[in-house]
N, C-alpha and C. Protein backbone atom coordinates (compact mmCIF):
# COMPACT_ATOMS: atom_id res chain seq x y z
N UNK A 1 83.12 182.85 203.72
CA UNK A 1 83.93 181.67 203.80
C UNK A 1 83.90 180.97 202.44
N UNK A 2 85.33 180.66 202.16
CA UNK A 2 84.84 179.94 200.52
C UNK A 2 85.17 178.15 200.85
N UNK A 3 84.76 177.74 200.20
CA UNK A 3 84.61 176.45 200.23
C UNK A 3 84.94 175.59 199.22
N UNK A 4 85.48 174.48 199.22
CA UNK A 4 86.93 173.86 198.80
C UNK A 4 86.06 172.69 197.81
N UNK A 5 85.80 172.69 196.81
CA UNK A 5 85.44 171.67 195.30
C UNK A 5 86.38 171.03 195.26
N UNK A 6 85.95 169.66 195.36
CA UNK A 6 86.76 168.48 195.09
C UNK A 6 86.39 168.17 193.83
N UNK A 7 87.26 167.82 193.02
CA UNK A 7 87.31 167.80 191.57
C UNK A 7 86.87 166.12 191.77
N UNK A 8 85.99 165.46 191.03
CA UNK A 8 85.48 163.99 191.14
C UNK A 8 85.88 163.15 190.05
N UNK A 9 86.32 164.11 189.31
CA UNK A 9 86.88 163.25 188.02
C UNK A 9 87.96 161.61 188.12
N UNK A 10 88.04 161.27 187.33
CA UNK A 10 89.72 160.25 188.10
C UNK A 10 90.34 160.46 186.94
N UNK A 11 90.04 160.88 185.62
CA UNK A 11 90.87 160.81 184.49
C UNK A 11 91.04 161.90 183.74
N UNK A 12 92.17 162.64 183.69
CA UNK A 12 92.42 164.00 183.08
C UNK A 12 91.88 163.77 181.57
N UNK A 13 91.52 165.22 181.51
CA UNK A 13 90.76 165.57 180.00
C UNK A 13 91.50 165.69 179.36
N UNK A 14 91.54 165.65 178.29
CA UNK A 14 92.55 166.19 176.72
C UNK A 14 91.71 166.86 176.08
N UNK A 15 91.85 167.80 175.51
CA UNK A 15 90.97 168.98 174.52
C UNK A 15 91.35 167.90 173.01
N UNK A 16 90.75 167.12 172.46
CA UNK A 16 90.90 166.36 171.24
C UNK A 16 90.11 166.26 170.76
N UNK A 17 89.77 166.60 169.46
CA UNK A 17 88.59 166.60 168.61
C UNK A 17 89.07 165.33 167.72
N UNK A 18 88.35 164.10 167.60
CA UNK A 18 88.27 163.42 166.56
C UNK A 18 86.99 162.77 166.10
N UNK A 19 86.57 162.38 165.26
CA UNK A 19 85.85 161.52 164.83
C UNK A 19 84.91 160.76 165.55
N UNK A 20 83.52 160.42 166.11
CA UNK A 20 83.46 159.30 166.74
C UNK A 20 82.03 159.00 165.96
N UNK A 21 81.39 157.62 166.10
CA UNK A 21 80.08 156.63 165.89
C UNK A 21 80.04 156.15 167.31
N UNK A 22 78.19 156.74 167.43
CA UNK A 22 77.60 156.12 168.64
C UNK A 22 76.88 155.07 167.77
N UNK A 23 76.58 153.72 167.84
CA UNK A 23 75.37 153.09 167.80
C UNK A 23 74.93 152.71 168.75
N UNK A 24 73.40 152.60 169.33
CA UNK A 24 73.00 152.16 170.31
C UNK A 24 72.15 150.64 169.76
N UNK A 25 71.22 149.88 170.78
CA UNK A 25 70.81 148.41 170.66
C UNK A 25 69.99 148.48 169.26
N UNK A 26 69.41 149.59 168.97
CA UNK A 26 68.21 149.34 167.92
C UNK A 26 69.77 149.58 166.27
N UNK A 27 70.62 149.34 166.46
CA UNK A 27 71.64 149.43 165.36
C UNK A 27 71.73 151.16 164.82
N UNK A 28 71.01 152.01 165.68
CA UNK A 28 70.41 153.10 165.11
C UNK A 28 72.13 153.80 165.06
N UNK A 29 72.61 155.13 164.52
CA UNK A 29 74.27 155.21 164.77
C UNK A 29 73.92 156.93 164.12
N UNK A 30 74.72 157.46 165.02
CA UNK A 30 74.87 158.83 165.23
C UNK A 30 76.27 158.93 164.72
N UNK A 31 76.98 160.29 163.85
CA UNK A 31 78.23 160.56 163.93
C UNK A 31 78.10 161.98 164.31
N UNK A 32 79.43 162.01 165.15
CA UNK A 32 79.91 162.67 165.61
C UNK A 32 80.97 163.60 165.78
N UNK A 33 81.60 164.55 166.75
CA UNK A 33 82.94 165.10 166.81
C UNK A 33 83.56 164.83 168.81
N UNK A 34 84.51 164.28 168.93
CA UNK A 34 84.90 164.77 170.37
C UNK A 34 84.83 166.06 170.40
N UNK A 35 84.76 166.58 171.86
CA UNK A 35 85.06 167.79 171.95
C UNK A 35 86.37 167.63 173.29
N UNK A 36 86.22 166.92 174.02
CA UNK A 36 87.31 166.23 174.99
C UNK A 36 87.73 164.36 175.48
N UNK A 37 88.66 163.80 175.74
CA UNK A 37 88.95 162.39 175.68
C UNK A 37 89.40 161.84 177.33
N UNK A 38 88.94 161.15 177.58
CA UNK A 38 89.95 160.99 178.72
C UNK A 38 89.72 159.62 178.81
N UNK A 39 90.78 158.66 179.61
CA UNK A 39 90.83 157.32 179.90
C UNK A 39 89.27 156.51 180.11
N UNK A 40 88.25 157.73 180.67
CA UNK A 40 87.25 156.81 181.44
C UNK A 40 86.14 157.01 180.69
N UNK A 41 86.05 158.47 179.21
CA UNK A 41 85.09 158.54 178.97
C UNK A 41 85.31 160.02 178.03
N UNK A 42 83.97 160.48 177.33
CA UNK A 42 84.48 161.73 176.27
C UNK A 42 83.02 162.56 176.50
N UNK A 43 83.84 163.27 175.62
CA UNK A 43 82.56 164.72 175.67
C UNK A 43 82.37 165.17 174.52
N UNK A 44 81.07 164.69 174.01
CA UNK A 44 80.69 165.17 172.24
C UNK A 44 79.80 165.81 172.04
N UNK A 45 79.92 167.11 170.79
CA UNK A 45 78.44 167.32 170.64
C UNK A 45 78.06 166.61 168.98
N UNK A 46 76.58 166.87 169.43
CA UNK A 46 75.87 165.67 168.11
C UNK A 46 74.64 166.40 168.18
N UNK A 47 74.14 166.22 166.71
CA UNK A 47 72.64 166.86 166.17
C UNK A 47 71.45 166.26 167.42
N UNK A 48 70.99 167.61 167.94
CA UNK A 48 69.49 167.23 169.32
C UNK A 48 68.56 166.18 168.44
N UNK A 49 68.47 165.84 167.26
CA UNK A 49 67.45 164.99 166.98
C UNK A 49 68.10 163.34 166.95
N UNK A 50 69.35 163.30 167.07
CA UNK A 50 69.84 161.94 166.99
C UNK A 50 70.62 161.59 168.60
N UNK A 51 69.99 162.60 169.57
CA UNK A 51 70.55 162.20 170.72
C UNK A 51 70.01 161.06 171.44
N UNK A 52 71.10 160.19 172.07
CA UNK A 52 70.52 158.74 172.64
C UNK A 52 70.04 159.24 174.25
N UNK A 53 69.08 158.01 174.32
CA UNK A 53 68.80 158.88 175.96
C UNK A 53 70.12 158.23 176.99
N UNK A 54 69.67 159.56 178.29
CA UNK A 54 70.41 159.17 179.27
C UNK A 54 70.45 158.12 179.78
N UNK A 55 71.82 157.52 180.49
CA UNK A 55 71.48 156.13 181.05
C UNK A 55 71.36 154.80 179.87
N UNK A 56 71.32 155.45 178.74
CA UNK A 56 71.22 154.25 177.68
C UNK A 56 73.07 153.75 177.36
N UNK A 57 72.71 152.63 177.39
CA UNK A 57 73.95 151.86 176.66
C UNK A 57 74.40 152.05 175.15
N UNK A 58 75.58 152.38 174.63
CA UNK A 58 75.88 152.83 173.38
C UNK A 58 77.32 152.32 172.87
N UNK A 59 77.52 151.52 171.59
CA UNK A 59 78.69 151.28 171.71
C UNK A 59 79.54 152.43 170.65
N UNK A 60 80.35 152.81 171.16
CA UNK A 60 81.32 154.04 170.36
C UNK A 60 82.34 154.11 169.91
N UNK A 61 82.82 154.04 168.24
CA UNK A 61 83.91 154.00 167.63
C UNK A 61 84.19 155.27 167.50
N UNK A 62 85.29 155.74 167.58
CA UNK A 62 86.40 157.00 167.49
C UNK A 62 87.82 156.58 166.89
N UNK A 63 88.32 157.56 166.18
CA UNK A 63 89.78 157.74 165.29
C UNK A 63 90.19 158.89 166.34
N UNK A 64 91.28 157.88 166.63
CA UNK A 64 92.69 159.12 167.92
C UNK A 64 93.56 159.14 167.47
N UNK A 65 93.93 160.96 166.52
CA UNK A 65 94.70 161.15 166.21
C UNK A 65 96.22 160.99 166.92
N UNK A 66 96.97 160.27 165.98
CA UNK A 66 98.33 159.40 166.62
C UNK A 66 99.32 160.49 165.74
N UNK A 67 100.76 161.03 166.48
CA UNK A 67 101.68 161.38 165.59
C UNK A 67 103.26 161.14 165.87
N UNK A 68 103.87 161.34 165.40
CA UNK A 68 105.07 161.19 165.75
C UNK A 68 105.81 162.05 165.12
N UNK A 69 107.53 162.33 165.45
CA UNK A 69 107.81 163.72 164.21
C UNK A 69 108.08 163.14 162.92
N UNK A 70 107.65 162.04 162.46
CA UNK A 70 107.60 161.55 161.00
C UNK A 70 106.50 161.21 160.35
N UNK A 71 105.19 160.75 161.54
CA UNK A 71 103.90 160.15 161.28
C UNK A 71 102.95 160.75 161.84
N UNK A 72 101.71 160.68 160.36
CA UNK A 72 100.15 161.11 161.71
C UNK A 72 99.62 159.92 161.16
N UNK A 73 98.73 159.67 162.20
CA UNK A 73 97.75 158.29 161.80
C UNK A 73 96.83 158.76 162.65
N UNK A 74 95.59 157.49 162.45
CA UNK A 74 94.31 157.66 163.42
C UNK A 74 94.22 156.56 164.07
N UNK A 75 94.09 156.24 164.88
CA UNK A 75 94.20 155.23 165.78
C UNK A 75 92.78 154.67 165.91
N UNK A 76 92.57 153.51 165.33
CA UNK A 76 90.66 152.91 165.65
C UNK A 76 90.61 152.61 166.51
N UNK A 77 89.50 152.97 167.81
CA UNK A 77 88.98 152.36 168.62
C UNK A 77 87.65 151.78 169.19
N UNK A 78 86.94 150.96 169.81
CA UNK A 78 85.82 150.87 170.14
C UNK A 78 85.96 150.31 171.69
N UNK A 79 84.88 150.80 171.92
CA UNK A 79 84.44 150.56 173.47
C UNK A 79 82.77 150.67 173.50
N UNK A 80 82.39 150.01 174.78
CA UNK A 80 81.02 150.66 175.18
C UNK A 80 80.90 151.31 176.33
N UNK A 81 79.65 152.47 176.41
CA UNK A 81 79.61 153.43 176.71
C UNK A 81 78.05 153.53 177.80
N UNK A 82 77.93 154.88 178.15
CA UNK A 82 76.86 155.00 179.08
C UNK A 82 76.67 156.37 178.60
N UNK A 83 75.60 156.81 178.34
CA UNK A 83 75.19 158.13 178.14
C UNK A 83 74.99 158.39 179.45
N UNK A 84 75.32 159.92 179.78
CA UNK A 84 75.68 160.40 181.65
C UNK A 84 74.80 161.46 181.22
N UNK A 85 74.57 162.32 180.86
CA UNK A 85 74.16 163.73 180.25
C UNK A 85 73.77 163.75 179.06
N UNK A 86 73.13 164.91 178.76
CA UNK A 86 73.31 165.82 177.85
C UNK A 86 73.62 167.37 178.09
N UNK A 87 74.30 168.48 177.54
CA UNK A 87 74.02 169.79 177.52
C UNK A 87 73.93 170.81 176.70
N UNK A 88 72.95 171.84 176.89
CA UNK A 88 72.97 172.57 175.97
C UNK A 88 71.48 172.20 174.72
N UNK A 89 70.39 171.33 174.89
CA UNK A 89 69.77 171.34 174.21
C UNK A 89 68.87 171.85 173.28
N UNK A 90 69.32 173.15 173.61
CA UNK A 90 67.27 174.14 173.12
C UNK A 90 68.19 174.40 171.47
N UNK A 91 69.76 174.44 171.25
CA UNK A 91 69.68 174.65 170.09
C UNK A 91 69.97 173.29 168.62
N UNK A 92 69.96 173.10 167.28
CA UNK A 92 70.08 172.59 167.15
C UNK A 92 71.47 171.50 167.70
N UNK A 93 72.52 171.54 167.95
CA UNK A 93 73.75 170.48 168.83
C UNK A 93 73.59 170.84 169.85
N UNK A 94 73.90 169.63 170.50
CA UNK A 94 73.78 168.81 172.02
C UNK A 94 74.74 168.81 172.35
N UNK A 95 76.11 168.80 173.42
CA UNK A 95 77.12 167.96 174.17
C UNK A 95 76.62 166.82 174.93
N UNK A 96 77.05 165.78 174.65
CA UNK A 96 76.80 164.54 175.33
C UNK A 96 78.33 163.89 176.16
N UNK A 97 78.07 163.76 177.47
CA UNK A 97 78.90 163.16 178.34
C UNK A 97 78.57 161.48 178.18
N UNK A 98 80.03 160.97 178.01
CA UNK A 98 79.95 159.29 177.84
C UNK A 98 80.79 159.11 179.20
N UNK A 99 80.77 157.44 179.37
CA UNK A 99 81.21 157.01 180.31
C UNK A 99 81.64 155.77 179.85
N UNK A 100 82.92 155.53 179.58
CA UNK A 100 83.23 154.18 179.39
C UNK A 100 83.09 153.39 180.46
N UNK A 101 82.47 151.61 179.89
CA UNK A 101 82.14 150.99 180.91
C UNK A 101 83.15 150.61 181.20
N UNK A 102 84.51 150.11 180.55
CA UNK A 102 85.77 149.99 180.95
C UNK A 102 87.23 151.11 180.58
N UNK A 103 87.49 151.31 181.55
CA UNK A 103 88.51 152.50 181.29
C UNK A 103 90.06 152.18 180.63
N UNK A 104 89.97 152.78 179.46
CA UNK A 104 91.06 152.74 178.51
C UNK A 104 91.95 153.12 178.73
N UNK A 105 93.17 153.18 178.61
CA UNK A 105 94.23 153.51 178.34
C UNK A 105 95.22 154.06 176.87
N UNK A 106 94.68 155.56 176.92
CA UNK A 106 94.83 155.98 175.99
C UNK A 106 96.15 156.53 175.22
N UNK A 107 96.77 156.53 176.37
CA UNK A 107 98.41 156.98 176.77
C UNK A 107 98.34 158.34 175.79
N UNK A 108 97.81 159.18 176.23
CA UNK A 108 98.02 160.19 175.59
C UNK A 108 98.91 161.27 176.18
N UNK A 109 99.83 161.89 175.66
CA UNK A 109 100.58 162.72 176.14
C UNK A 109 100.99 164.08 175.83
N UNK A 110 100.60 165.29 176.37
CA UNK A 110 101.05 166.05 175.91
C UNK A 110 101.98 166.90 176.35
């Protein structure tokens, strides 16, 4: 009998790599790469020695690549965040799952 996975997500992923800065409370600040974006939250990997712990509060600037058929730009943003995860640790980079505490609106479209 197979059995039916409810997907728990609420905000579709985008495969977008840009830019991002974690700093957490001690001012300490990690850079980074997305590896995916979505309205509620992203998915990065970052060097295992500058990973923030789980459950820690982090505030996170990212550049979202913007284009149009005449323009590219980067779009600045900041929000704060929730470290949910990590994966993949034993080598040097980590993926880290964020969680925005308020969900953006990124209007991204593809």
């Amino acid at each position: 009998m197979t059995t039916k996975h409810n997907e728990r997500r609420k905000h579709k992923r985008f495969d977008i790599a840009c830019p991002a800065t974690l700093t957490d409370d001690s001012s300490n600040q990690s850079i980074s790469k997305t590896t995916n974006i979505s309205d509620g939250g992203m998915f990065l990997s970052m060097p295992v020695e500058s990973l923030p712990a789980r459950g820690s509060k982090v505030k996170v600037a990212f550049s979202l690549p913007r284009e149009t058929a005449n323009t590219y730009m980067l779009e600045q943003l900041q929000c704060e965040a929730m470290i949910v995860r990590h994966e993949g640790c034993e080598d040097e980079a980590a993926g880290v799952a964020l969680a925005f505490d308020d969900t953006i609106d990124l209007a991204i479209e593809v």
